[in-house]
N, C-alpha and C. Protein backbone atom coordinates (compact mmCIF):
# COMPACT_ATOMS: atom_id res chain seq x y z
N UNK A 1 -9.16 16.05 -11.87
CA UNK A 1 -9.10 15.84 -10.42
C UNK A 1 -9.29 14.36 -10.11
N UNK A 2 -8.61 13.73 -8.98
CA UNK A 2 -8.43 12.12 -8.91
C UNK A 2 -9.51 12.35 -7.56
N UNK A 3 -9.93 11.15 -7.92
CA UNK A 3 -11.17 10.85 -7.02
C UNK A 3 -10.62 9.89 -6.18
N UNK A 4 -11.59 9.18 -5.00
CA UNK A 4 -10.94 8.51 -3.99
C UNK A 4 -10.94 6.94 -4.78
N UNK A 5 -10.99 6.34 -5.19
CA UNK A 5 -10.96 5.27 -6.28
C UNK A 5 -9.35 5.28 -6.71
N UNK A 6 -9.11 6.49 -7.48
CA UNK A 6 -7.73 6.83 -7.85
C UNK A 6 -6.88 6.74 -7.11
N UNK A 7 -6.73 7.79 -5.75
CA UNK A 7 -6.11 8.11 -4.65
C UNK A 7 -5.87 6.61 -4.23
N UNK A 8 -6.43 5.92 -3.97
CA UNK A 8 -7.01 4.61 -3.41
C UNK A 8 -5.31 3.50 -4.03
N UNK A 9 -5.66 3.36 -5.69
CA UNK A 9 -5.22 2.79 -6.48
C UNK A 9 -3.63 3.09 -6.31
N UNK A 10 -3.82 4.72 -6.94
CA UNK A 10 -2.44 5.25 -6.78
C UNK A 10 -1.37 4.58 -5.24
N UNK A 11 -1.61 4.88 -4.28
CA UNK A 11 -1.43 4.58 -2.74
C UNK A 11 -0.48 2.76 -2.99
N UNK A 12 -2.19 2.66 -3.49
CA UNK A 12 -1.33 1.15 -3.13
C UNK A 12 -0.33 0.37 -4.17
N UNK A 13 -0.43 1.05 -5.18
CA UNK A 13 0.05 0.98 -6.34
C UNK A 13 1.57 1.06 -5.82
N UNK A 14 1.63 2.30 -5.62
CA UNK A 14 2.90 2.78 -4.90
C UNK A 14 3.61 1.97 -4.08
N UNK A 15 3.04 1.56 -3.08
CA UNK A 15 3.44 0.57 -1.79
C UNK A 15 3.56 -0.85 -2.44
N UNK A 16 2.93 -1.73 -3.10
CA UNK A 16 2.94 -2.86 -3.50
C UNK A 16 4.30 -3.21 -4.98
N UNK A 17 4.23 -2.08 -5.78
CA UNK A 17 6.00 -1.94 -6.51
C UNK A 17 6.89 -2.07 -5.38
N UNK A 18 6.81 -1.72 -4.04
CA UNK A 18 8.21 -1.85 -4.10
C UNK A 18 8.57 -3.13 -3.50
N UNK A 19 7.84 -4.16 -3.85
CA UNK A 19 7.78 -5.45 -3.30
C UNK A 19 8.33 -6.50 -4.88
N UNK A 20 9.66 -6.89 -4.95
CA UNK A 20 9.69 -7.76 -5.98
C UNK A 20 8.83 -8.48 -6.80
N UNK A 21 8.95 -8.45 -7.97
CA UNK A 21 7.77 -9.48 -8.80
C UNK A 21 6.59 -9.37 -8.90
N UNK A 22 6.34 -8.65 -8.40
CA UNK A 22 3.99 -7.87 -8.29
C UNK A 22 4.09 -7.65 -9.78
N UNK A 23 2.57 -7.98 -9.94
CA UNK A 23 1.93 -7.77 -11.08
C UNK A 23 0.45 -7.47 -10.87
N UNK A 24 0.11 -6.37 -11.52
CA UNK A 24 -1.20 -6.04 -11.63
C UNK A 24 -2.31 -6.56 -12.61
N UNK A 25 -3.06 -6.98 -11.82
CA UNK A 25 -3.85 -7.68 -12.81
C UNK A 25 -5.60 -6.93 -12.72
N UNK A 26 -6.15 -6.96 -13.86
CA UNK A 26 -7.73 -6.63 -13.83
C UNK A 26 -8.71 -8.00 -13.81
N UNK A 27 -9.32 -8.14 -13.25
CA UNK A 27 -10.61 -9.83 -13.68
C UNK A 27 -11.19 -8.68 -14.65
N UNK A 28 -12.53 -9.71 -14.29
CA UNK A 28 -13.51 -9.64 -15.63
C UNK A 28 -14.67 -8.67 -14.40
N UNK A 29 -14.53 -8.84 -13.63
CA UNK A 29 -15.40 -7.89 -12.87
C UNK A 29 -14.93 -6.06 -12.76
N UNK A 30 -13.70 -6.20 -12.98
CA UNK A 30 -12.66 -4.99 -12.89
C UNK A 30 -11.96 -4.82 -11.48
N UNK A 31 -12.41 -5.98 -10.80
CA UNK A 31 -11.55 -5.41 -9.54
C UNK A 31 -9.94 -5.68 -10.45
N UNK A 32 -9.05 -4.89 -9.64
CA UNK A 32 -7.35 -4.77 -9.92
C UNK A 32 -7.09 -5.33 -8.42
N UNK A 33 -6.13 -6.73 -8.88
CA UNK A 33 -5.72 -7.13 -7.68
C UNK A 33 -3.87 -6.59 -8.14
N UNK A 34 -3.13 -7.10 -6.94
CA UNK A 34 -1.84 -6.73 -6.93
C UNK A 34 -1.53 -8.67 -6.76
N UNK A 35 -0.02 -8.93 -7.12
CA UNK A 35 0.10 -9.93 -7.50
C UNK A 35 1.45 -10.55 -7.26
N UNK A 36 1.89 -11.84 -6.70
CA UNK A 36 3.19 -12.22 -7.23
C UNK A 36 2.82 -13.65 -7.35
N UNK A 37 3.73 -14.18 -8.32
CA UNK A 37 3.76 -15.11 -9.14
C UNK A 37 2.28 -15.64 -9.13
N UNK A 38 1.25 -14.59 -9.67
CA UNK A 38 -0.16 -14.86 -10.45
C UNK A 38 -1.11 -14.93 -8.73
N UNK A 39 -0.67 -14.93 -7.80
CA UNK A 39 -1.53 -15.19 -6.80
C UNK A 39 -1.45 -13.68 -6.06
N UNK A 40 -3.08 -13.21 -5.74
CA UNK A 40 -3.43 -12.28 -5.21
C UNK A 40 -3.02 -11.76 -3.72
N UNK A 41 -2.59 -10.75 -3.32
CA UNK A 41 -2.09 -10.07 -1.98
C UNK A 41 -3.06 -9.41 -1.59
N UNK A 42 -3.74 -8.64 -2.61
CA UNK A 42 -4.35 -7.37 -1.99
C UNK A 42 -5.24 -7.06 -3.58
N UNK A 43 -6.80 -6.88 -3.10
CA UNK A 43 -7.77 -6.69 -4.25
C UNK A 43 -8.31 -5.19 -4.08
N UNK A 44 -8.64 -4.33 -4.88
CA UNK A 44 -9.29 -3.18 -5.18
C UNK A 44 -10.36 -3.77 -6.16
N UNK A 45 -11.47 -3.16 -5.69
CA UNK A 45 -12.88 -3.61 -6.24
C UNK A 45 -13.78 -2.49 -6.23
N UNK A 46 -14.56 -2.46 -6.52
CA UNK A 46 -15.82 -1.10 -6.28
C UNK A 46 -15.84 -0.21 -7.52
N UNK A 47 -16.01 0.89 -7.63
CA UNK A 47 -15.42 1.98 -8.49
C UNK A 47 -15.69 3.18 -7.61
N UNK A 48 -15.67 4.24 -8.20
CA UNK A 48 -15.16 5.74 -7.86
C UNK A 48 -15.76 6.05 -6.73
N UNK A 49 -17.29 5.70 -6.81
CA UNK A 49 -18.57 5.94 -5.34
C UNK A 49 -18.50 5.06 -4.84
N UNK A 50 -17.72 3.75 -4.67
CA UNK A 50 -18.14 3.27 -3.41
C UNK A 50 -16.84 2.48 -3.84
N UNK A 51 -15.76 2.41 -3.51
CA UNK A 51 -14.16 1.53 -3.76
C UNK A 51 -14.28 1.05 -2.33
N UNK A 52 -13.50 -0.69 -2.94
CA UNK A 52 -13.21 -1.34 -1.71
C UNK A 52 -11.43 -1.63 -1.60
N UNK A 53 -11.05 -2.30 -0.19
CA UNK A 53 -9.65 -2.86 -0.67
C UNK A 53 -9.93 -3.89 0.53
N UNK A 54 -9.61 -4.90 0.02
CA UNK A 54 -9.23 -6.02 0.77
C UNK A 54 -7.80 -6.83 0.49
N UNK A 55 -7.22 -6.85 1.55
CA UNK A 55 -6.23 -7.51 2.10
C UNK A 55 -6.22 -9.14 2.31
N UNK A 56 -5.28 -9.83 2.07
CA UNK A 56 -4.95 -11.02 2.91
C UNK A 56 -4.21 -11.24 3.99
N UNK A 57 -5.06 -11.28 4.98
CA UNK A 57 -4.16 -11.00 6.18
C UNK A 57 -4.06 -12.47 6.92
N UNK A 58 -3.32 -12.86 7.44
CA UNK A 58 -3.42 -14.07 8.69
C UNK A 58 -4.76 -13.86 9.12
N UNK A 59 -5.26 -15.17 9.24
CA UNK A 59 -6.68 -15.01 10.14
C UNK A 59 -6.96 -14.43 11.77
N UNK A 60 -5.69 -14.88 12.26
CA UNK A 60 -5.43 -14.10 13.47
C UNK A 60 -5.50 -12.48 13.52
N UNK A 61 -4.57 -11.82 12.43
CA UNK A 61 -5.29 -10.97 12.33
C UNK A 61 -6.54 -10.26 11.80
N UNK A 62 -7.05 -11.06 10.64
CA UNK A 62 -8.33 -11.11 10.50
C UNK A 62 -9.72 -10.42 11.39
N UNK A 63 -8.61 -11.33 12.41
CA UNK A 63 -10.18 -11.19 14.19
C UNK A 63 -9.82 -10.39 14.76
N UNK A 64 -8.57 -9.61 15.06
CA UNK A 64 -7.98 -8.72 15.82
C UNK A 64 -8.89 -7.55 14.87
N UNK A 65 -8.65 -7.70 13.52
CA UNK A 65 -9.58 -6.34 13.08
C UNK A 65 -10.51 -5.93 12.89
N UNK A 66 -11.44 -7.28 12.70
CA UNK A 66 -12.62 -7.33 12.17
C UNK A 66 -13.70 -6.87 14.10
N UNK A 67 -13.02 -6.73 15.04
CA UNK A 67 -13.31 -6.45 16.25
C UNK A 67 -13.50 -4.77 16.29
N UNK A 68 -12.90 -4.18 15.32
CA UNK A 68 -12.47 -2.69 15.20
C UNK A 68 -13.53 -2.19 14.36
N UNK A 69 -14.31 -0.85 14.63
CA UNK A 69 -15.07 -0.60 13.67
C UNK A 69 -14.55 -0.62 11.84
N UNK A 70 -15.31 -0.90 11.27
CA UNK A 70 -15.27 -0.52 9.84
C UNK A 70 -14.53 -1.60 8.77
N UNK A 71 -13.74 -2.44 9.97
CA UNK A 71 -12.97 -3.73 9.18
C UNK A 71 -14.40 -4.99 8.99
N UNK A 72 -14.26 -5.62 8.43
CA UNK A 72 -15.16 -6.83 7.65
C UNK A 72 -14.19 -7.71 7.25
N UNK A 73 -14.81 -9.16 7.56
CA UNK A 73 -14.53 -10.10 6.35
C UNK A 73 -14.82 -10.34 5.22
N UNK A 74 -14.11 -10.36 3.97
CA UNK A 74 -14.08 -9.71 2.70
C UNK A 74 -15.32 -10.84 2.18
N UNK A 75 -16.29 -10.08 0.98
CA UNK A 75 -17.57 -11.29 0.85
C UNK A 75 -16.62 -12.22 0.18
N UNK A 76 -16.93 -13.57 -0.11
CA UNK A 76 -16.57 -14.60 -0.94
C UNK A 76 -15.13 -15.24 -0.16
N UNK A 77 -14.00 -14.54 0.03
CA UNK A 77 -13.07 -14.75 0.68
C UNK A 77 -12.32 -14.45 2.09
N UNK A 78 -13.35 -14.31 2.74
CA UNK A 78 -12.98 -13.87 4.09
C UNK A 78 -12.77 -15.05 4.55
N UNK A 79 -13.44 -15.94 4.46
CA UNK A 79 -12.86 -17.39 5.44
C UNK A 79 -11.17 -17.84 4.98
N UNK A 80 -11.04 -17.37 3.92
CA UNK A 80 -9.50 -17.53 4.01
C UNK A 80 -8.40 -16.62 4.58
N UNK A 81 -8.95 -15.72 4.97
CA UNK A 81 -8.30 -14.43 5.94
C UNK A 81 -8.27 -12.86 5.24
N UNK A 82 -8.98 -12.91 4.08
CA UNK A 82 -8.88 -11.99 3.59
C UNK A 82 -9.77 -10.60 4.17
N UNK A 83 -9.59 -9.78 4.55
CA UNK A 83 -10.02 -8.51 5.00
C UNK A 83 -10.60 -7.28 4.36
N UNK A 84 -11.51 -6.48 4.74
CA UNK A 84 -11.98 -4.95 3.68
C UNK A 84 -11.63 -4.23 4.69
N UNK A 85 -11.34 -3.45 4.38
CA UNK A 85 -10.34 -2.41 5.21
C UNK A 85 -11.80 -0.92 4.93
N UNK A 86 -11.73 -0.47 5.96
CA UNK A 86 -12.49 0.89 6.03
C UNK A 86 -11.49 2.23 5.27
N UNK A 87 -12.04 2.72 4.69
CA UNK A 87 -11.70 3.68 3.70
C UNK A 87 -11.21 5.06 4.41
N UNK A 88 -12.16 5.44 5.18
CA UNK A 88 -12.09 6.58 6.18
C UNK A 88 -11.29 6.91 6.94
N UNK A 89 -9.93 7.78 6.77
CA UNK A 89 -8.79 8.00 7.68
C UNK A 89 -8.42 6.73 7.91
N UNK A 90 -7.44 6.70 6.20
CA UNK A 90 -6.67 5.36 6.13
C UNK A 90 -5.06 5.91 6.71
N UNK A 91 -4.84 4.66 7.53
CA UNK A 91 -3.86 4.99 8.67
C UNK A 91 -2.46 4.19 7.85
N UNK A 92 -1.97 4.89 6.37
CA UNK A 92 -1.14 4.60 5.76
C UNK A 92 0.20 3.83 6.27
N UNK A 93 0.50 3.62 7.37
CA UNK A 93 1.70 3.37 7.62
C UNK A 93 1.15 1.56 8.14
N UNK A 94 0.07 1.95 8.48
CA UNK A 94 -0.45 0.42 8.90
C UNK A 94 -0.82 -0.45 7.90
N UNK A 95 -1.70 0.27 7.03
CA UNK A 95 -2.05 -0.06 5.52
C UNK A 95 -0.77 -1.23 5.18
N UNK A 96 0.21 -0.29 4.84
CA UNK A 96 1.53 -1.17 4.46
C UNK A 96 2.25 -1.75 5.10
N UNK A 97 2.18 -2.25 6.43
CA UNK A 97 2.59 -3.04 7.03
C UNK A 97 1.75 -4.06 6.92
N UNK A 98 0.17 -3.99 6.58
CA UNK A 98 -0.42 -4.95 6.41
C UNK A 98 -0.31 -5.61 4.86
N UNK A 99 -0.15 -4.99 4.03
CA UNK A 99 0.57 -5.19 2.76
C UNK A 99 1.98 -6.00 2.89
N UNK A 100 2.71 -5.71 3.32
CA UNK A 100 3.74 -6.52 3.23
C UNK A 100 3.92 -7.77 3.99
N UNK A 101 2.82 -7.87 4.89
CA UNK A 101 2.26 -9.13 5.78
C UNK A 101 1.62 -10.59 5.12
N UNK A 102 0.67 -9.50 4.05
CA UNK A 102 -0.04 -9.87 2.66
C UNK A 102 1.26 -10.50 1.91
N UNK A 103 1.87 -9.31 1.26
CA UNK A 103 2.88 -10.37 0.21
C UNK A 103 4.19 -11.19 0.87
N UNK A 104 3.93 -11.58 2.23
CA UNK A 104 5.16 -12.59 2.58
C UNK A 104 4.12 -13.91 2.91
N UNK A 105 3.08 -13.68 3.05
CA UNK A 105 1.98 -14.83 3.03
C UNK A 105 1.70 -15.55 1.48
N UNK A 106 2.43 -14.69 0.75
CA UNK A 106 2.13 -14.93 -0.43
C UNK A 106 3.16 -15.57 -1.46
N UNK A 107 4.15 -14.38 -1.51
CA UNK A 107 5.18 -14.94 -2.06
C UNK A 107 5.87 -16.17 -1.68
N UNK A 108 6.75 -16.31 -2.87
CA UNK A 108 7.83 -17.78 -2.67
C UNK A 108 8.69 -17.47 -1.42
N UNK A 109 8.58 -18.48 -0.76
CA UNK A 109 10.11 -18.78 0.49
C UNK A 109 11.33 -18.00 -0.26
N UNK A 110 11.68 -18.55 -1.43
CA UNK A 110 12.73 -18.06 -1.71
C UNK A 110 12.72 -16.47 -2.16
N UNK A 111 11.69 -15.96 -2.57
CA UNK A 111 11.68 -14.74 -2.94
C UNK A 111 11.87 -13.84 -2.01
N UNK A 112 10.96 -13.90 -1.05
CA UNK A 112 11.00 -13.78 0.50
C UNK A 112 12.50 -13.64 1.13
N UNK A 113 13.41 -14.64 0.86
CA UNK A 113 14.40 -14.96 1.87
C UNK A 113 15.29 -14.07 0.88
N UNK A 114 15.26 -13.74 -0.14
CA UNK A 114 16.34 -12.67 -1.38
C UNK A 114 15.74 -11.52 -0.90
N UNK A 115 14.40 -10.87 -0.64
CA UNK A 115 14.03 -9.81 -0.20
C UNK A 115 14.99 -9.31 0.96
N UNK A 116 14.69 -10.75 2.27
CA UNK A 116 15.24 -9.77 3.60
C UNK A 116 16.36 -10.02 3.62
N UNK A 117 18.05 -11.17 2.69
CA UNK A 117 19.11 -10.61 2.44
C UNK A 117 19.32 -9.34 2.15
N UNK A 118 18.66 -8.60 1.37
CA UNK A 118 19.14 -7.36 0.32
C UNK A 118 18.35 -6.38 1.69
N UNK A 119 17.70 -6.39 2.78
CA UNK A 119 17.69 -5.87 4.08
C UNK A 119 18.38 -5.30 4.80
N UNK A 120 19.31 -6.48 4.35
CA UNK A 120 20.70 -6.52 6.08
C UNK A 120 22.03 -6.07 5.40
């Protein structure tokens, strides 16, 4: 049986493939971040009893969420806009819009601009 850790992983796992060039990576702490060209979008940290996910979001939105119960600025990297997202009736469709907000903040211009050709 997959625990919310898994569920968690799986989810975003899912959503972040279908973004060109991601790579999953583990640190030495075990968080699993998601990845393109070696720079982080989106971190999973915690384990099974207590999993986190933080986002890189624009700082603008940053404040728009961190106003909302259960959102935080992520420890260590929140001043760069990075976000922890509340676990509890995760509102999936937003999740990944904030994900893909994440990897266009992230990725190359050009990767980016081959993505939203293959769009239209």
């Amino acid at each position: 049986m997959k625990g919310l850790y898994d569920k968690l992983y799986e989810n975003i796992k899912e959503i972040c493939h279908r973004f060109p060039m991601v790579e999953e990576k583990v640190n030495g702490f075990g968080h699993t971040s998601f990845r393109v060209k070696d720079k982080p979008f989106v971190i999973l940290g915690g384990d099974e009893s207590n999993p986190s996910l933080s986002i890189k979001t624009l700082k603008t939105t940053q404040e728009m969420l961190i106003q909302q119960k259960g959102y935080k600025k992520s420890p260590y990297i929140g001043r760069h806009g990075w976000t922890t997202f509340p676990l509890e009736k995760m509102d999936w469709k937003a999740v990944e819009d904030y994900l893909l907000e994440a990897y266009f903040r992230t990725a190359p211009k050009n990767v980016i601009k081959k993505m939203q050709m293959n769009r239209n």
